[in-house]
C-alpha atoms as a PDB file:
ATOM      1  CA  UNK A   1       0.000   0.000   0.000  1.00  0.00           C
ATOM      2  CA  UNK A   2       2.974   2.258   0.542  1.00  0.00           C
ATOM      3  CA  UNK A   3       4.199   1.895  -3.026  1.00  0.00           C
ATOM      4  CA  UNK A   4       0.974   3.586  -3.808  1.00  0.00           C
ATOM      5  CA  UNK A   5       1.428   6.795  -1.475  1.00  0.00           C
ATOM      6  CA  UNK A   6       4.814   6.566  -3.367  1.00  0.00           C
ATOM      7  CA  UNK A   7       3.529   6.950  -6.820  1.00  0.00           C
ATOM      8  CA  UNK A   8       1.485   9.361  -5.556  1.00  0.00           C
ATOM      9  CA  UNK A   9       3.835  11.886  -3.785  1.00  0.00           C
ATOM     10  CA  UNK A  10       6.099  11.880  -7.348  1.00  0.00           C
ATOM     11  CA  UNK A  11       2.848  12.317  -9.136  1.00  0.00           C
ATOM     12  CA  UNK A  12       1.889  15.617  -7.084  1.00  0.00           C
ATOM     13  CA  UNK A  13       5.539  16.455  -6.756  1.00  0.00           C
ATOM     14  CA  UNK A  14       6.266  16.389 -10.280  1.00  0.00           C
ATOM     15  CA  UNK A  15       2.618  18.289 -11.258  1.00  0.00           C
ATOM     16  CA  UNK A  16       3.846  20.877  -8.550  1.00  0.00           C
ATOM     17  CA  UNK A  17       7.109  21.076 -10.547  1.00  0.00           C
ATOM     18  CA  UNK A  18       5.575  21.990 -13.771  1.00  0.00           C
ATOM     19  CA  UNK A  19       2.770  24.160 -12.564  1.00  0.00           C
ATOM     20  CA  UNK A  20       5.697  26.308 -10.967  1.00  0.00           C
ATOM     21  CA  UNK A  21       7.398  26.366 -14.000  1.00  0.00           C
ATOM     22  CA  UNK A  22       5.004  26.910 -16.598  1.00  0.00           C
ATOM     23  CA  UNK A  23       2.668  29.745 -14.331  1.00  0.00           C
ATOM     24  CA  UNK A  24       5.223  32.708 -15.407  1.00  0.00           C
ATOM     25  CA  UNK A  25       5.120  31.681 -18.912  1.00  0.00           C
ATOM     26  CA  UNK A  26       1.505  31.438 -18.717  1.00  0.00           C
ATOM     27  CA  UNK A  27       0.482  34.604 -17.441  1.00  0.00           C
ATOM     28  CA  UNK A  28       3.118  36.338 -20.138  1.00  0.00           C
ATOM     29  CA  UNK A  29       1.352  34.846 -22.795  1.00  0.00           C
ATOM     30  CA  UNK A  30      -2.365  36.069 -21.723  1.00  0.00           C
ATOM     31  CA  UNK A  31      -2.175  38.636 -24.118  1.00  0.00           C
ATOM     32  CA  UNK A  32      -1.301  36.112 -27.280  1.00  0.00           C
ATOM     33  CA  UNK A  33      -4.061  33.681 -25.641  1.00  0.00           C
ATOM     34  CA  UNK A  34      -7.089  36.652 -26.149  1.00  0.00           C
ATOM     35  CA  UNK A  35      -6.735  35.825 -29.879  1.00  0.00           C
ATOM     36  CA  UNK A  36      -7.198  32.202 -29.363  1.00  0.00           C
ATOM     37  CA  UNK A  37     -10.470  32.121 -27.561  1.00  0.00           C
ATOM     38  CA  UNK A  38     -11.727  34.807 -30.383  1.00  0.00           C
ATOM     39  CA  UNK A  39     -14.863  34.039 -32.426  1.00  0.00           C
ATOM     40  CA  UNK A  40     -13.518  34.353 -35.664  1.00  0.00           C
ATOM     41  CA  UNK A  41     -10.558  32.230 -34.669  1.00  0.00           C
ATOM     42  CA  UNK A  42     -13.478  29.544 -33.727  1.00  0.00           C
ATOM     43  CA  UNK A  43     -15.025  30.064 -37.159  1.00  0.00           C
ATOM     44  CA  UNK A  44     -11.852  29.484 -39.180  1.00  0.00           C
ATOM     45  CA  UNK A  45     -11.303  26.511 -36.861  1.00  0.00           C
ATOM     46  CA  UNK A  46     -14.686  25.212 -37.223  1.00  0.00           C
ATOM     47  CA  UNK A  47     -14.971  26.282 -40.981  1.00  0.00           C
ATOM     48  CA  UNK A  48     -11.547  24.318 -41.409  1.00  0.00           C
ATOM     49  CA  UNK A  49     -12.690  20.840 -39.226  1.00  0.00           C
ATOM     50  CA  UNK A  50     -15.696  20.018 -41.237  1.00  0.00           C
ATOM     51  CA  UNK A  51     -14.516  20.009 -44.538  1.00  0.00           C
ATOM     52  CA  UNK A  52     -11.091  18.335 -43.063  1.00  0.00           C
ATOM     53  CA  UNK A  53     -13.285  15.743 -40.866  1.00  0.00           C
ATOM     54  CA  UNK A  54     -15.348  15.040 -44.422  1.00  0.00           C
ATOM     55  CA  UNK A  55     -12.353  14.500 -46.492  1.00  0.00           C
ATOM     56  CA  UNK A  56     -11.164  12.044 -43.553  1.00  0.00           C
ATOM     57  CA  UNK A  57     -14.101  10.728 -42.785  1.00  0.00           C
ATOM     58  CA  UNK A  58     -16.297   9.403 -46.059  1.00  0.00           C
ATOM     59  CA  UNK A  59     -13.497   7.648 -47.827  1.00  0.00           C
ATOM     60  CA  UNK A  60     -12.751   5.394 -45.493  1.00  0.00           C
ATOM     61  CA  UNK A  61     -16.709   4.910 -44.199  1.00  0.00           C
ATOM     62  CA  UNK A  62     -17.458   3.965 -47.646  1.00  0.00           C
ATOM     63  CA  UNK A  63     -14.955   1.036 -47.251  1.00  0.00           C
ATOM     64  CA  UNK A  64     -17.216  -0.685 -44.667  1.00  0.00           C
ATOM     65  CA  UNK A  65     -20.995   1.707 -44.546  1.00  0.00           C
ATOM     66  CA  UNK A  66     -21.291   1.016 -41.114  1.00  0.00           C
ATOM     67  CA  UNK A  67     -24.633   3.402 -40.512  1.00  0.00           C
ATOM     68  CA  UNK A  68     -24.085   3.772 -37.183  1.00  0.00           C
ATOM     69  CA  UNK A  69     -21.022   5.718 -37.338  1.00  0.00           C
ATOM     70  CA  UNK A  70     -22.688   8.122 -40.200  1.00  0.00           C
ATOM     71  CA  UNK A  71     -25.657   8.616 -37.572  1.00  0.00           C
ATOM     72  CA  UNK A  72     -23.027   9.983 -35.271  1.00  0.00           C
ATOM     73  CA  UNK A  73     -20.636  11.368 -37.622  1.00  0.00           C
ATOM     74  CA  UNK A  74     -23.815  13.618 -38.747  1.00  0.00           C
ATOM     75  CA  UNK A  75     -24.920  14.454 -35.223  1.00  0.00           C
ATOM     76  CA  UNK A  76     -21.642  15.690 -34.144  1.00  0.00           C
ATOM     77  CA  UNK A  77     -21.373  17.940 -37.455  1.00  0.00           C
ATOM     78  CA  UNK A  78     -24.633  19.386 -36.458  1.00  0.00           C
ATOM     79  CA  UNK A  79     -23.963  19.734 -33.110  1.00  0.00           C
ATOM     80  CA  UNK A  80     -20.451  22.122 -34.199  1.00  0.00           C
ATOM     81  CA  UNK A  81     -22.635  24.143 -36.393  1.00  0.00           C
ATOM     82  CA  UNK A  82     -25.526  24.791 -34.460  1.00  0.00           C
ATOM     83  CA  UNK A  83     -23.966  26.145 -31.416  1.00  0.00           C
ATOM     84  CA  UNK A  84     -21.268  28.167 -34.087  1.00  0.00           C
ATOM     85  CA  UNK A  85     -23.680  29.407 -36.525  1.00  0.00           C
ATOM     86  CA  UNK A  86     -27.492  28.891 -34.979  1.00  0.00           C
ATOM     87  CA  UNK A  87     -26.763  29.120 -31.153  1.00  0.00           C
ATOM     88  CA  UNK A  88     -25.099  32.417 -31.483  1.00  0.00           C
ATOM     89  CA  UNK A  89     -23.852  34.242 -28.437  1.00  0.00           C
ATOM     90  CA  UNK A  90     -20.729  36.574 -28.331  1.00  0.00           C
ATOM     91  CA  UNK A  91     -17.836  36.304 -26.024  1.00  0.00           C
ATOM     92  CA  UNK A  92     -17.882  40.112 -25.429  1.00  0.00           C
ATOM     93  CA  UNK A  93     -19.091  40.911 -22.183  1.00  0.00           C
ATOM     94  CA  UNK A  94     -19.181  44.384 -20.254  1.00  0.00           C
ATOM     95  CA  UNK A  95     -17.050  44.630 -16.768  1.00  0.00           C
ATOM     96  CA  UNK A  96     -18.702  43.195 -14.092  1.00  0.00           C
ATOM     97  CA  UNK A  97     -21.247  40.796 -16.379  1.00  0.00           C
ATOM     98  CA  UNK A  98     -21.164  37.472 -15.809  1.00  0.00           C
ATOM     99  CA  UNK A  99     -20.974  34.681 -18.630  1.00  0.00           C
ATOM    100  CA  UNK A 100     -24.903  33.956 -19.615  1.00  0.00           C
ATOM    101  CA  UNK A 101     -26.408  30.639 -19.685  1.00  0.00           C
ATOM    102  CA  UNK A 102     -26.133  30.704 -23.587  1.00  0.00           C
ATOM    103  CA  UNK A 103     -22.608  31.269 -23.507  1.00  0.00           C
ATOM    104  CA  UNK A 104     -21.997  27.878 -21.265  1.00  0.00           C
ATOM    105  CA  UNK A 105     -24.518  26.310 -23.655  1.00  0.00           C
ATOM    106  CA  UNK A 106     -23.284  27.165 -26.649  1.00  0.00           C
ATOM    107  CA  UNK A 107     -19.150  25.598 -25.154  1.00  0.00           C
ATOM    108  CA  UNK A 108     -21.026  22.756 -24.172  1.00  0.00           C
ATOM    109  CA  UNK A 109     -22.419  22.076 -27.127  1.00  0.00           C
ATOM    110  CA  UNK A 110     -19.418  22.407 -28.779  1.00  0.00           C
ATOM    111  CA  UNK A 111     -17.514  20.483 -26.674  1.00  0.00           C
ATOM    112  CA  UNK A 112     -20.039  17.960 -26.724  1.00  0.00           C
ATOM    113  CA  UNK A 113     -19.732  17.970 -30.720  1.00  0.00           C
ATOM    114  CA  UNK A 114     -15.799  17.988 -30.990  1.00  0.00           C
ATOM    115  CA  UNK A 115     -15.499  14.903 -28.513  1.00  0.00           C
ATOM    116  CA  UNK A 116     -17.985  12.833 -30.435  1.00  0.00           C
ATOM    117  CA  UNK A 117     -16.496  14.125 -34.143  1.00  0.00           C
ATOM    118  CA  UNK A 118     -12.976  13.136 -32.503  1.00  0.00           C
ATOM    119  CA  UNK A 119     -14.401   9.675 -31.164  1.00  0.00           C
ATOM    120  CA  UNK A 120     -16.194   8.287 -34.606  1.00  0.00           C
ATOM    121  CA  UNK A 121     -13.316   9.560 -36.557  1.00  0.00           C
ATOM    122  CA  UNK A 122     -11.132   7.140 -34.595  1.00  0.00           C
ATOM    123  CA  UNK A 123     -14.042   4.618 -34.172  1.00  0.00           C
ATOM    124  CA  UNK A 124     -14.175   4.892 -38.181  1.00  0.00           C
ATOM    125  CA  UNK A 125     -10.072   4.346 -38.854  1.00  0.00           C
ATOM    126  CA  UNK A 126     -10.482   1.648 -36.507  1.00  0.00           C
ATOM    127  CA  UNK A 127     -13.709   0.051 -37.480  1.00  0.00           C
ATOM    128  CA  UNK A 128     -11.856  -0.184 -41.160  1.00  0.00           C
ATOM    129  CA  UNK A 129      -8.918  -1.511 -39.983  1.00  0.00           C
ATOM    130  CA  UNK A 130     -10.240  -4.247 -37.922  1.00  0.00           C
ATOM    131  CA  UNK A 131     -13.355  -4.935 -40.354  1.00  0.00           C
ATOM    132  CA  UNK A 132     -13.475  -8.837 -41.771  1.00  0.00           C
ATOM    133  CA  UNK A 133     -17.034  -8.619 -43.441  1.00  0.00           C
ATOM    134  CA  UNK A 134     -16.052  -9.723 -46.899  1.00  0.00           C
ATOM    135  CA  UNK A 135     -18.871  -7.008 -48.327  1.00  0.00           C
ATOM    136  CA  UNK A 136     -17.244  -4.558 -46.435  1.00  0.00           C
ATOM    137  CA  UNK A 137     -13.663  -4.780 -48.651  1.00  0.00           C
ATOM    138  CA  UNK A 138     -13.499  -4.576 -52.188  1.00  0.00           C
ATOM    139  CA  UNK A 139      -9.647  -4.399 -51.826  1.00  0.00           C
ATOM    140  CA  UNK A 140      -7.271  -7.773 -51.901  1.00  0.00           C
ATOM    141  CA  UNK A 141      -4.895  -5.980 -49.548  1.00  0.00           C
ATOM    142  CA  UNK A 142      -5.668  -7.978 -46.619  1.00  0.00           C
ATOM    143  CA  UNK A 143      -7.465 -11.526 -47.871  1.00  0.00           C
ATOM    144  CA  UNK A 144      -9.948 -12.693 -45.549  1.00  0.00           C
ATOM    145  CA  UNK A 145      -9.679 -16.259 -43.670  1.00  0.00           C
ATOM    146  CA  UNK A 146     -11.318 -18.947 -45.656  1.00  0.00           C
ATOM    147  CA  UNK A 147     -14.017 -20.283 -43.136  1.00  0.00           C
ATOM    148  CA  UNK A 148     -13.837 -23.769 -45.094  1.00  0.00           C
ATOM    149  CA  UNK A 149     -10.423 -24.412 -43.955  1.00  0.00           C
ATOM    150  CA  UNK A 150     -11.006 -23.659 -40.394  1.00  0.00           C
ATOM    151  CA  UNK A 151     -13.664 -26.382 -40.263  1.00  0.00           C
ATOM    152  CA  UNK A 152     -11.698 -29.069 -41.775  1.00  0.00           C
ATOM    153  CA  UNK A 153      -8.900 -28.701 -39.682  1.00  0.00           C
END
């Protein structure tokens, strides 16, 4: 149980380490962060993902057409664009205002719609990778196992 506390203590020590090291850098680069966290620099970015994630994403779904993954492909697409482009609230606020309820809606959609374009994007790649459904392939890249040989021997 000791070994544990161990792990622990480097874990915290060495997160301590870094947070002390990284906090002056940090608050010098505020200034170049502002420009980040803009809403035209989350239009370009969104504007730039979708047509990216499409050119990623189709190719290889049309390898296996599993429907599922297009379902969720599609909802996460509309979640991005619905909180960018439907759902719109500005990140300008006046000194003392807090952040409004559409504001933390609008990041949680997105958020909500960047996790699940990241996670069937990799569940895609990996669904084709690790796909055996003969109908699934046309390529002769990777033959399939011939199920009449595994019964005879």
């Amino acid at each position: 149980m000791s070994n544990i506390f161990a792990r622990i203590s480097i874990l915290l020590s060495s997160l301590c380490v870094v947070h002390c090291l990284a906090t002056p850098f940090v608050l010098l680069l505020l200034p170049a962060l502002a420009t980040f966290f803009s809403e035209t620099f989350e239009r370009i970015l969104v504007l730039s993902v979708v047509p990216l994630s499409f050119a990623g994403f189709v190719p290889t779904w049309l390898r296996h057409k599993n429907y599922r993954l297009m379902l969720f492909y599609v909802i996460s697409i509309i979640l991005i664009l619905f909180s960018q482009f439907i759902l719109h609230a500005g990140h300008t606020h006046e000194a003392g205002e807090s952040v409004s309820i559409l504001n933390w809606l609008k990041a949680g959609i997105t958020f909500t719609g960047a996790l699940l374009l990241a996670w069937v994007v990799f569940q895609n790649n990996r669904h084709t990778h690790y796909c055996t459904h003969p109908h699934h392939h046309q390529d002769e890249a990777r033959p399939l196992p011939d199920h009449n040989e595994e019964a005879s021997a």
